[in-house]
N, C-alpha and C. Protein backbone atom coordinates (compact mmCIF):
# COMPACT_ATOMS: atom_id res chain seq x y z
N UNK A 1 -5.47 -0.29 28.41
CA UNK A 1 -5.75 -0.07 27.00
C UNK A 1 -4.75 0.96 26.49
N UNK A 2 -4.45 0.80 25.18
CA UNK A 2 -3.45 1.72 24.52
C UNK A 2 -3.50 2.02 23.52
N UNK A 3 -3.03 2.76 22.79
CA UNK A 3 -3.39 2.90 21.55
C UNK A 3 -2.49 3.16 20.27
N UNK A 4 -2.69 2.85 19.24
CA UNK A 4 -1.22 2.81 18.39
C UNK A 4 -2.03 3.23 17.28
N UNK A 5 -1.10 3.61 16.24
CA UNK A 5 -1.81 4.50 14.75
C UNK A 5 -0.61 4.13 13.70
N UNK A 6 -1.31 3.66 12.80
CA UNK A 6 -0.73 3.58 11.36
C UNK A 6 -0.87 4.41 10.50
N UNK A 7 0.25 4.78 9.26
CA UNK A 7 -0.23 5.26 8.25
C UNK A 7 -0.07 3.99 7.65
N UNK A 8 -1.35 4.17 6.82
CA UNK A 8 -1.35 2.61 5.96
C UNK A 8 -1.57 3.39 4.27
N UNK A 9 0.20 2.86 4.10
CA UNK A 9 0.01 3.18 2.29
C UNK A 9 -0.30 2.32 1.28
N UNK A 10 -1.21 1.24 1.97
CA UNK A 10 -2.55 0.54 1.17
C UNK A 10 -3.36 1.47 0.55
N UNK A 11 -3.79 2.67 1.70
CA UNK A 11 -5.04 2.74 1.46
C UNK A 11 -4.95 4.05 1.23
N UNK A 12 -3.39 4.91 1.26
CA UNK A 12 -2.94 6.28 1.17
C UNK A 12 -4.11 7.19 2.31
N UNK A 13 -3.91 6.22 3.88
CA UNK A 13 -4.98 6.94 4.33
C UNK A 13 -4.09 6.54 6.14
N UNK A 14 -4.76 6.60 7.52
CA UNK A 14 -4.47 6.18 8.60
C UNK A 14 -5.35 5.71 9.31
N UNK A 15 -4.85 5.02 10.19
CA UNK A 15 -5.63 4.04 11.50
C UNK A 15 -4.83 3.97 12.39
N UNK A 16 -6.35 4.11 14.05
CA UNK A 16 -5.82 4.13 15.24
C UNK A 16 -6.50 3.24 16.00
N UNK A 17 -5.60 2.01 16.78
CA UNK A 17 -6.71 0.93 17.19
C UNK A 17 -6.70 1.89 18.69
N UNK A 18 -7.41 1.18 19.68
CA UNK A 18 -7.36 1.45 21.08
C UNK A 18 -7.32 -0.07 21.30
N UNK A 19 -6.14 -0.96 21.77
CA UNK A 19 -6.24 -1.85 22.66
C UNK A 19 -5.71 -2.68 23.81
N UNK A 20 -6.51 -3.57 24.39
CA UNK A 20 -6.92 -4.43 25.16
C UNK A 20 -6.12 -6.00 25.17
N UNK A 21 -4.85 -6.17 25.51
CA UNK A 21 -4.74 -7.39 25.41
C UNK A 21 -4.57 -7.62 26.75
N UNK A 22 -4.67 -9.63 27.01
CA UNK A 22 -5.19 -9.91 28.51
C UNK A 22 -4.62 -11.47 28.09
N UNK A 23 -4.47 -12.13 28.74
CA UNK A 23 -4.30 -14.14 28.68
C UNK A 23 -4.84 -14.37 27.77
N UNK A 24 -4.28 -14.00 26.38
CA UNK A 24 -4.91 -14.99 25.27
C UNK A 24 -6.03 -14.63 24.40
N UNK A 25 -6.69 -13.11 25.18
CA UNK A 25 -7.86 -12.20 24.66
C UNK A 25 -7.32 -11.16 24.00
N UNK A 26 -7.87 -10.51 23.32
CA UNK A 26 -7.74 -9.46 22.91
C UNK A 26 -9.06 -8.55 22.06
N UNK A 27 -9.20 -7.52 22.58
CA UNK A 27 -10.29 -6.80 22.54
C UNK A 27 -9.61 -5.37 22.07
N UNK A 28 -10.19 -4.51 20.95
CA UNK A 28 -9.85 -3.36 20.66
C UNK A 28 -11.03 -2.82 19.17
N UNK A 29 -10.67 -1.22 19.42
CA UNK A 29 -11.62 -0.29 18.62
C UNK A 29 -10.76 0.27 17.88
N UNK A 30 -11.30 0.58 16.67
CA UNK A 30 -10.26 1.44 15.57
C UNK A 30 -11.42 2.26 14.55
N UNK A 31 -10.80 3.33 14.19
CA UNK A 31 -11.17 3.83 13.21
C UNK A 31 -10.18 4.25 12.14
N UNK A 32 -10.32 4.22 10.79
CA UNK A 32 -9.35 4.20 9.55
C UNK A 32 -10.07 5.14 8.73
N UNK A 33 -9.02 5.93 7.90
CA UNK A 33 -9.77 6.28 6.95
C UNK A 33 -8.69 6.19 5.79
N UNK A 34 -9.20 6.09 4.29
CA UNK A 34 -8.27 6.44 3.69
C UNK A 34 -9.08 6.96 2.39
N UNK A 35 -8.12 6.53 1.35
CA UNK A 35 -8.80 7.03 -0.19
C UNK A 35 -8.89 6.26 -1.26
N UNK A 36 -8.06 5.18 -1.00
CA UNK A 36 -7.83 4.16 -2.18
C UNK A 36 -8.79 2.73 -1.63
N UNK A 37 -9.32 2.05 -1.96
CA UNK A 37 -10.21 2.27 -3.73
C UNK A 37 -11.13 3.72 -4.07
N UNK A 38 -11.22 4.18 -3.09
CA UNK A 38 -11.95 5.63 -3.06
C UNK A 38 -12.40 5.95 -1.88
N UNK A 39 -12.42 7.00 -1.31
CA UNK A 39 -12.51 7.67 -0.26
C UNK A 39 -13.37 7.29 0.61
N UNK A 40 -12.61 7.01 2.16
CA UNK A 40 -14.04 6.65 3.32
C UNK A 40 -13.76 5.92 4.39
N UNK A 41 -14.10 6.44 5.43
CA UNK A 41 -14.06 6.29 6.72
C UNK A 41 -14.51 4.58 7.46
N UNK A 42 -14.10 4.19 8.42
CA UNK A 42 -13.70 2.94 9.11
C UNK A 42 -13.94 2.84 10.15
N UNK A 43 -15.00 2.40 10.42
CA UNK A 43 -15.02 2.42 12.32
C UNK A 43 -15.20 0.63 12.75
N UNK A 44 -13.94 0.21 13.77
CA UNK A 44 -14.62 -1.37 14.07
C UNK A 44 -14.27 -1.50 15.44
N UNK A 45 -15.04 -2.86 15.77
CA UNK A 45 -14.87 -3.15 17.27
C UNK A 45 -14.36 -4.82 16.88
N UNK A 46 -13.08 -5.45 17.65
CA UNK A 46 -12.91 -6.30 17.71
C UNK A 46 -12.57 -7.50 18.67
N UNK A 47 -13.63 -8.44 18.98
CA UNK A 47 -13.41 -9.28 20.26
C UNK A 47 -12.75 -10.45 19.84
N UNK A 48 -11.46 -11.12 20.83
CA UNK A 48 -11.46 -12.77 20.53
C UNK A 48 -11.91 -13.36 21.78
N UNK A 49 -11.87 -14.96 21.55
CA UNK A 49 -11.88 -15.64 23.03
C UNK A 49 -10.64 -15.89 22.86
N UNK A 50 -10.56 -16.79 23.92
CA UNK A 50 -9.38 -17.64 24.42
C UNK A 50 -8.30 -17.76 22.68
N UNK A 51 -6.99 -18.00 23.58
CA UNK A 51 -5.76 -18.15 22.13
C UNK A 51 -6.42 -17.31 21.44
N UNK A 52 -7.31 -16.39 21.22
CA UNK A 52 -6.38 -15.26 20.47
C UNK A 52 -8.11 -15.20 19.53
N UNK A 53 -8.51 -16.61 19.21
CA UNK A 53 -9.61 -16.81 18.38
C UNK A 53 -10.45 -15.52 17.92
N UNK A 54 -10.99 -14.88 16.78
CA UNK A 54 -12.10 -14.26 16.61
C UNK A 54 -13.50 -15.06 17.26
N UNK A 55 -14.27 -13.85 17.57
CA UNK A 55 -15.36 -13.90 18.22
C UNK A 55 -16.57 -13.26 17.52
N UNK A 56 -16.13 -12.04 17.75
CA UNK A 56 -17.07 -10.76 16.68
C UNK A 56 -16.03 -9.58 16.39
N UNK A 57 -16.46 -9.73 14.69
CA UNK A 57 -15.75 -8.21 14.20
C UNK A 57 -17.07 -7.38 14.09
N UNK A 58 -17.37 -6.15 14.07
CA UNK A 58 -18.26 -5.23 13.79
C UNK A 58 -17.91 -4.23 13.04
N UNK A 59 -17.83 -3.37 12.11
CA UNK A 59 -17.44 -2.70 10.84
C UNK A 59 -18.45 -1.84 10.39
N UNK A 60 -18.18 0.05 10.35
CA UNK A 60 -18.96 0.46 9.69
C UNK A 60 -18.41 1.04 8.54
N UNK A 61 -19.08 1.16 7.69
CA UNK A 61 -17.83 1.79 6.37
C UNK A 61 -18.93 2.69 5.72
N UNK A 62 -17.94 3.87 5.50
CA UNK A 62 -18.50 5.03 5.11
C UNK A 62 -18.20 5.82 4.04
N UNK A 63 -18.51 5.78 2.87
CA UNK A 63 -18.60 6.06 1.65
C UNK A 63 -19.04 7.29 1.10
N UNK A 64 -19.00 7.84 0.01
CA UNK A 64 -19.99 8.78 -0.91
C UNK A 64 -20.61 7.97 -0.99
N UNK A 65 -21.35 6.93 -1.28
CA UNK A 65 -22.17 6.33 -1.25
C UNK A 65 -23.47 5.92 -0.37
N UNK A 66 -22.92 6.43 0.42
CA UNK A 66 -23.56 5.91 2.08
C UNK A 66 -22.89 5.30 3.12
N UNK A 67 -23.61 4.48 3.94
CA UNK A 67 -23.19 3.28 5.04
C UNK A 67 -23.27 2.14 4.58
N UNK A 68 -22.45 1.49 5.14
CA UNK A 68 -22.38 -0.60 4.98
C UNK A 68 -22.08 -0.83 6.50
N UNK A 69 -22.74 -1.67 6.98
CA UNK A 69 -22.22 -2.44 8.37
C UNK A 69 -22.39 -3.89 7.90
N UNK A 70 -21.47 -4.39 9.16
CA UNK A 70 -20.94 -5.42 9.07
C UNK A 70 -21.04 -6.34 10.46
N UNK A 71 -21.59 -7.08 10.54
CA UNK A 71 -21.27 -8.13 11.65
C UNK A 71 -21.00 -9.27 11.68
N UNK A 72 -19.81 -9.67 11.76
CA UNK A 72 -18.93 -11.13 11.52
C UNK A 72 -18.74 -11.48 12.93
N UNK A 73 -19.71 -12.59 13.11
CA UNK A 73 -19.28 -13.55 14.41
C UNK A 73 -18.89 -14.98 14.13
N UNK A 74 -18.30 -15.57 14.74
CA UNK A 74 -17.55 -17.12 14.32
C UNK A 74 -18.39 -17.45 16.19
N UNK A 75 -19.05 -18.41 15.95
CA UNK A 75 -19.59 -19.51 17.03
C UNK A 75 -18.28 -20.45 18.16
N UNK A 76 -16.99 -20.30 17.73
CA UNK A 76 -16.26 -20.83 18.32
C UNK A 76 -15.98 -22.57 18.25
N UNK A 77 -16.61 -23.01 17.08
CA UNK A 77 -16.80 -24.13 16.84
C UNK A 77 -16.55 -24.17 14.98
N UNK A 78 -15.79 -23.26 14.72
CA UNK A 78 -15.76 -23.10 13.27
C UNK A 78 -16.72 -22.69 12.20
N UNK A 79 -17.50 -22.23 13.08
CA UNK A 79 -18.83 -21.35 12.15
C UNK A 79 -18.37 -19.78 11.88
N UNK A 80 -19.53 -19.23 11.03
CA UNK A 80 -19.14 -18.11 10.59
C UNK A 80 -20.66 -17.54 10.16
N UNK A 81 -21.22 -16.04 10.69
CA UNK A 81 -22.27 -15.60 9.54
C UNK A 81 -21.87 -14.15 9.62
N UNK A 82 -22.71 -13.22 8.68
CA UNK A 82 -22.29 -12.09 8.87
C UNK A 82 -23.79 -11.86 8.26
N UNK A 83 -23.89 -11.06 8.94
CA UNK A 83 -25.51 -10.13 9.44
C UNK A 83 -26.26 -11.19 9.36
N UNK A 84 -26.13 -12.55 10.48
CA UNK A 84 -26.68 -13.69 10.76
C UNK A 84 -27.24 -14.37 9.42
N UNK A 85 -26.49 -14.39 8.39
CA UNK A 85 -26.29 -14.79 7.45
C UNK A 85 -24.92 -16.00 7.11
N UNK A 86 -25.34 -17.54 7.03
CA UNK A 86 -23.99 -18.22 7.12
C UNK A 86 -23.24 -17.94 6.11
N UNK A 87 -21.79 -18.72 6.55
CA UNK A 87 -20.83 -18.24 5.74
C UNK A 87 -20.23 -19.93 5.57
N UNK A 88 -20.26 -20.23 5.08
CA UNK A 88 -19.88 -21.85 4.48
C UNK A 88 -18.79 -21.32 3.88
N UNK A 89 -18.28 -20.70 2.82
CA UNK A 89 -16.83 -20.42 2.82
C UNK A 89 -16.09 -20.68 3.40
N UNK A 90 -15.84 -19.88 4.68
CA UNK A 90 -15.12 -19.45 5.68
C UNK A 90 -15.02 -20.75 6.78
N UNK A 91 -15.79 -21.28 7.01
CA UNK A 91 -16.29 -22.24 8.02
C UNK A 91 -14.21 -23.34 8.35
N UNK A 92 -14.06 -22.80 9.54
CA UNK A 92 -13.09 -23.83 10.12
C UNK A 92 -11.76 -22.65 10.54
N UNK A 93 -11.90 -21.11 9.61
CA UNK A 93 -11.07 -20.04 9.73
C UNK A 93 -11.25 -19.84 10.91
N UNK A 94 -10.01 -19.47 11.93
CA UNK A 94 -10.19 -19.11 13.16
C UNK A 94 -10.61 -16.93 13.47
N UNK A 95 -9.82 -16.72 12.56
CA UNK A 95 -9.43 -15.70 12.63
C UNK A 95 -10.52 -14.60 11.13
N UNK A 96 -10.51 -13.49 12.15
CA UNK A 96 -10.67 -12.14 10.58
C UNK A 96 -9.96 -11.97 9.98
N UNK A 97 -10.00 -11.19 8.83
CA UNK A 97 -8.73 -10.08 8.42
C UNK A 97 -9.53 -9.29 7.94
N UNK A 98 -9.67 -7.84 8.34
CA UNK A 98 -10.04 -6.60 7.83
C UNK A 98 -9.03 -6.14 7.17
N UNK A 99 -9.87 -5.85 5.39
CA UNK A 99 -8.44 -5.20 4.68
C UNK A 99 -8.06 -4.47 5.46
N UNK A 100 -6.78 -3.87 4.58
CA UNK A 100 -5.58 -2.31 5.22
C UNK A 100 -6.05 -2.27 6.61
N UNK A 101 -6.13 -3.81 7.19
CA UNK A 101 -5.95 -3.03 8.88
C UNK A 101 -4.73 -4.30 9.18
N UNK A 102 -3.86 -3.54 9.88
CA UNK A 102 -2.45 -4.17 10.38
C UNK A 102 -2.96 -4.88 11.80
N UNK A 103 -3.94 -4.63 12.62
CA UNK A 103 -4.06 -4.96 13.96
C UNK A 103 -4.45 -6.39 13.45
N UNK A 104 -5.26 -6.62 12.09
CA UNK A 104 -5.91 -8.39 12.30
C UNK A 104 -4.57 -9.09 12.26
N UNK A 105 -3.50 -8.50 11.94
CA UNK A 105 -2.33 -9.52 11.82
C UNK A 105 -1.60 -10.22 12.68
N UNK A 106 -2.04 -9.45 13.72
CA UNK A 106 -1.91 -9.81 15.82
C UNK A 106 -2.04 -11.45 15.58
N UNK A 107 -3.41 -11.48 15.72
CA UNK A 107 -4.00 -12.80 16.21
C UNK A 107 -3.89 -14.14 16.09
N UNK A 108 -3.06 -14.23 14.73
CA UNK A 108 -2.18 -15.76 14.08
C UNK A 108 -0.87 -15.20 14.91
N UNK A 109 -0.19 -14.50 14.68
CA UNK A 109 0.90 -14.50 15.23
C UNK A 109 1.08 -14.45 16.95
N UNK A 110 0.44 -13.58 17.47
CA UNK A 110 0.43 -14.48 18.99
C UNK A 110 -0.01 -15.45 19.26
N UNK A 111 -0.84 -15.95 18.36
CA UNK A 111 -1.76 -17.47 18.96
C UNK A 111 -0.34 -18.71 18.54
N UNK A 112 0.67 -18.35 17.88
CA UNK A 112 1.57 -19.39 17.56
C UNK A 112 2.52 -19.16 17.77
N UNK A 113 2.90 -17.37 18.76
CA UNK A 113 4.48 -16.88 18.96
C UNK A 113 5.39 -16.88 17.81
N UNK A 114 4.50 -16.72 16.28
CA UNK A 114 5.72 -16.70 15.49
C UNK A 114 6.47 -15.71 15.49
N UNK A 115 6.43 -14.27 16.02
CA UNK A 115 7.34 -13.41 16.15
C UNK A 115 8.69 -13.48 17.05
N UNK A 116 7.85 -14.61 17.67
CA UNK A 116 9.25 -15.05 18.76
C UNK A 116 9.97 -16.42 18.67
N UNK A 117 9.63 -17.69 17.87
CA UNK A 117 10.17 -18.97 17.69
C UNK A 117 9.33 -19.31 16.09
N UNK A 118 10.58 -20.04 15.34
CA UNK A 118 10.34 -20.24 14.46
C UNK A 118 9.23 -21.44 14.29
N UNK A 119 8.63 -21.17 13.21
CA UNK A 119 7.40 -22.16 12.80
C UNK A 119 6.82 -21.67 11.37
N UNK A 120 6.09 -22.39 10.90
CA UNK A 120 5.21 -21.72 10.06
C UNK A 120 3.96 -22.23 9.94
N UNK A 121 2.76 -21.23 9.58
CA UNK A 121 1.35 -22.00 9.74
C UNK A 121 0.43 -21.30 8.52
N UNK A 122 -0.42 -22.09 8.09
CA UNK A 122 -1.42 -22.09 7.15
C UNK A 122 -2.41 -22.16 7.67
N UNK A 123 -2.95 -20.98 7.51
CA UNK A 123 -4.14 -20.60 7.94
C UNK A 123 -5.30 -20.34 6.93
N UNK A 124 -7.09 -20.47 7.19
CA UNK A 124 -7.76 -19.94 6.81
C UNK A 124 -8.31 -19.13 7.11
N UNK A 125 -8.95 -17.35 6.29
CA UNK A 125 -8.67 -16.40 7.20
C UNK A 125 -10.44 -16.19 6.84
N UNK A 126 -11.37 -14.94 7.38
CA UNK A 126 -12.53 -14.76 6.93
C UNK A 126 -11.57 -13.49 6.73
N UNK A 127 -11.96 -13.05 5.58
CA UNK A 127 -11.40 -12.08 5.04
C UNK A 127 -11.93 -10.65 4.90
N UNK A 128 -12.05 -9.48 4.95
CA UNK A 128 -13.13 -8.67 4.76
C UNK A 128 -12.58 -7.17 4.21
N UNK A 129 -13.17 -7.13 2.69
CA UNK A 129 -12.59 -6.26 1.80
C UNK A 129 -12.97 -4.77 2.53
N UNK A 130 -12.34 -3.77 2.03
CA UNK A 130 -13.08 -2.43 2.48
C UNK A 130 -12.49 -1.50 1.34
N UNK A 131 -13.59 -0.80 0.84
CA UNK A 131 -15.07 -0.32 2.25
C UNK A 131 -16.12 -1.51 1.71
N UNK A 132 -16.03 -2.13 1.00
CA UNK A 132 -17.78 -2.75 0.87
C UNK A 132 -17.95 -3.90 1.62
N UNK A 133 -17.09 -4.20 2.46
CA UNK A 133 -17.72 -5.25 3.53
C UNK A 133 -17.74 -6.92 3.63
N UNK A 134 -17.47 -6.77 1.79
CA UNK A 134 -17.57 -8.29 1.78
C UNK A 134 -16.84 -9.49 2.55
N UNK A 135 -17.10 -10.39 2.47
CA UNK A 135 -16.31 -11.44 3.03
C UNK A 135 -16.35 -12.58 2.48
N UNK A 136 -14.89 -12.93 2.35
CA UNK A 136 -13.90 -14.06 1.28
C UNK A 136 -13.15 -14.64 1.91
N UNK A 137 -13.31 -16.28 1.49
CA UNK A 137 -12.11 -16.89 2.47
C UNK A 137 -10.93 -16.35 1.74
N UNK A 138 -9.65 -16.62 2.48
CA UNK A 138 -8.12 -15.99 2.22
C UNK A 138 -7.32 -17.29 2.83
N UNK A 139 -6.35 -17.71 2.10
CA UNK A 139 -5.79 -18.86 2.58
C UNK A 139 -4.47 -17.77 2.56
N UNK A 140 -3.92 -17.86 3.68
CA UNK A 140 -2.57 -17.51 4.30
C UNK A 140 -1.79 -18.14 4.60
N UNK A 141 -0.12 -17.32 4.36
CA UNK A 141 0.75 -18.32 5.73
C UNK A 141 1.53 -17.62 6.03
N UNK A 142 2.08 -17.99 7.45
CA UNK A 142 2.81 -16.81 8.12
C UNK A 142 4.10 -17.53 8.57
N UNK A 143 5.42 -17.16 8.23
CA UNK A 143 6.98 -17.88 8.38
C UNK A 143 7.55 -16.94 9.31
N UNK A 144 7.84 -17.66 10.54
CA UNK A 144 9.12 -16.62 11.38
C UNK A 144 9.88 -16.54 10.54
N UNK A 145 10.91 -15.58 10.45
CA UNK A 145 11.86 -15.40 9.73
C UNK A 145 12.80 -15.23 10.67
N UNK A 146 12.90 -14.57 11.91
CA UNK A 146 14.08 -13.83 13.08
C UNK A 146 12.88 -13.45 14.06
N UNK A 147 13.58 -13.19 15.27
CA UNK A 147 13.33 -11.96 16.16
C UNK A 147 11.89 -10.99 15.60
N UNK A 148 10.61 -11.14 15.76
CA UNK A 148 10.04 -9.85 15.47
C UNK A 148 9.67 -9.91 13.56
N UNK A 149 10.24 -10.70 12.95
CA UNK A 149 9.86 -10.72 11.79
C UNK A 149 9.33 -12.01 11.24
N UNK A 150 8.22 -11.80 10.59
CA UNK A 150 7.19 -13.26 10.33
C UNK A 150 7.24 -12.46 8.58
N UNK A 151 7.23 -13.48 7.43
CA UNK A 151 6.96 -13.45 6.21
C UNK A 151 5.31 -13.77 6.46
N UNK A 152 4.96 -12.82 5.84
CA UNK A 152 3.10 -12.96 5.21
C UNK A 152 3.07 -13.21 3.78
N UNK A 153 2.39 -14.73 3.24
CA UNK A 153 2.52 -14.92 2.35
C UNK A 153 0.54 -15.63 1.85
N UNK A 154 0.09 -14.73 0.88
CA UNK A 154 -1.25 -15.07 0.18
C UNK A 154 -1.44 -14.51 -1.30
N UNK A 155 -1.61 -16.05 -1.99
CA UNK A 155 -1.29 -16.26 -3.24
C UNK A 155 -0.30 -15.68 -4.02
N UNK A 156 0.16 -14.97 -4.95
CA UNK A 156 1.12 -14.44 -5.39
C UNK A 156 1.53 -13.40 -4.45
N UNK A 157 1.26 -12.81 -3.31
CA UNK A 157 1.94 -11.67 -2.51
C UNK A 157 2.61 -12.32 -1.37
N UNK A 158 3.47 -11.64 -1.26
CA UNK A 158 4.29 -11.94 -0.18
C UNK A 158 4.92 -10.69 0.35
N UNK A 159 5.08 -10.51 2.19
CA UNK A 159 5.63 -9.58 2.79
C UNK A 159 6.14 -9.83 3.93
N UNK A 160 7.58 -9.22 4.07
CA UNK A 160 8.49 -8.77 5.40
C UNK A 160 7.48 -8.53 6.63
N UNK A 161 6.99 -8.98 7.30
CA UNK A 161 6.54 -7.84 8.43
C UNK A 161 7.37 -7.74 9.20
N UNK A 162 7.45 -6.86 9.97
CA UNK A 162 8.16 -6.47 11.41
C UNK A 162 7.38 -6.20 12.42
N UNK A 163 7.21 -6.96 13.77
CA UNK A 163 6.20 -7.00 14.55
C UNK A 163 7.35 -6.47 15.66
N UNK A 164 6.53 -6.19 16.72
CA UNK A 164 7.38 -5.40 18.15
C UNK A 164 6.75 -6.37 18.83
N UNK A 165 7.24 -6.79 20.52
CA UNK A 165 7.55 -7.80 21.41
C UNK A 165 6.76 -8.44 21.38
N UNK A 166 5.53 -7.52 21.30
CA UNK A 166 3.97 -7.75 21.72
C UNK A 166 2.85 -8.51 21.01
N UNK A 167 3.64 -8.47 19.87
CA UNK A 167 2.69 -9.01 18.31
C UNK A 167 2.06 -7.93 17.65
N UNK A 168 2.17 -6.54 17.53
CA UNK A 168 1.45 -5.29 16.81
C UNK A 168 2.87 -5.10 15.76
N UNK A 169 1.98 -5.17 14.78
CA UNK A 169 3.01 -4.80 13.49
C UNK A 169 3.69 -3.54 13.85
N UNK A 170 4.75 -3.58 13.37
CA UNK A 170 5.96 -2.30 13.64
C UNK A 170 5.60 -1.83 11.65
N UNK A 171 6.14 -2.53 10.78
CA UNK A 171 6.20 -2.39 9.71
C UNK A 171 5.48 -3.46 8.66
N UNK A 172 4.69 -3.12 7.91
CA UNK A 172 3.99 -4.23 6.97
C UNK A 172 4.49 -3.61 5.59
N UNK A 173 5.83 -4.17 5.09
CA UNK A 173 5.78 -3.17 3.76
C UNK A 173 4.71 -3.56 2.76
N UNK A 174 4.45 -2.29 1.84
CA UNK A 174 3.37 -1.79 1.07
C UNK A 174 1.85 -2.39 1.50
N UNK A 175 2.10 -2.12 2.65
CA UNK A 175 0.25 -1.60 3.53
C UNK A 175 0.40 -0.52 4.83
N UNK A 176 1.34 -0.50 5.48
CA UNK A 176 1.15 0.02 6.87
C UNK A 176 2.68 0.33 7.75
N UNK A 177 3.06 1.44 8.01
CA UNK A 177 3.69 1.63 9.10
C UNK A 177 3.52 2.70 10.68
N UNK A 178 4.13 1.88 11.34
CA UNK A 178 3.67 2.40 12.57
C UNK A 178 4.22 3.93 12.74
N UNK A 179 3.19 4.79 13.29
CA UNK A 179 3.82 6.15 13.98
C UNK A 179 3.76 6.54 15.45
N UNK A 180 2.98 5.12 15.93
CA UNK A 180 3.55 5.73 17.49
C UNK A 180 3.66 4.66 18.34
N UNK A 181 4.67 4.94 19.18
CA UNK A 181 4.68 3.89 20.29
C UNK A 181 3.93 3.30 20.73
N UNK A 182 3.94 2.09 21.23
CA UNK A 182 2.19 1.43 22.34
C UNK A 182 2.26 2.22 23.12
């Protein structure tokens, strides 16, 4: 296990995952905090199965407001609920995306090596805003561009990333850059 930390100027705030990659798994913990949409702390745990798939995200988000938790599991058969609540939206998305977190960006891109051979793929994502938890499908797509760099492209936005060997974002301009080595 290892651990890597962003400043993410999404959220004019930082995040540090701790993880776990293995044949196709990947397992890791993070906590974030930032200020934008307004101030508050991030704690998650994230499992896949096999190729890379989401399994369970878990999410606590911490506010002036209070607490929100979150539990997003996908059945492995293209289901989806969160606090065992279905999600018909989402239904067929392989993958999470926790806003301003750079680590969900791993999991399309190793599951298809686009950091390393060109391709491009359209994905559906379960999406999950922060801090309030919600969850929205997100139609994505991700273009090798070179070596280490995949274009992230959803609806009018589009971005450069720069990923390192491994698939962990190096650079996401205007959300996240890396400050420390794996």
């Amino acid at each position: 296990m290892h651990a890597i930390s962003w400043e993410v100027s999404g959220s004019q705030g930082f995040e540090t995952a701790w993880v776990q990659l293995g044949e196709g798994v990947l397992r890791a913990r993070g906590r974030a905090v930032g200020t934008v949409p307004e101030p508050y702390w991030i704690s998650y745990a994230l499992e896949t199965g096999d190729g890379f798939v989401t399994r369970r995200l878990t999410v606590t988000a911490e506010t002036g407001d209070g607490a929100r938790e979150l539990d997003l599991r996908h059945d492995g058969q293209g289901g989806w609920t969160a606090n065992g609540e279905p999600l018909p939206a989402v239904d067929g998305a392989l993958d999470c995306d926790l806003g301003l977190c750079p680590l969900t960006n791993t999991m399309p891109v190793l599951r298809h090596g686009l950091h390393r051979e060109p391709g491009e793929r359209e994905f559906l994502m379960a999406w999950v805003s922060v801090p309030d938890l919600a969850v929205r499908p997100s139609r994505q797509t991700y273009t090798h561009l070179g070596p280490g760099r995949v274009r992230y492209a959803s609806g009018d936005f589009r971005s450069d990333v720069e990923f390192d060997e491994e698939g962990y974002v190096l650079d996401y301009p205007s959300l996240a850059t890396r400050l420390t080595a794996r």
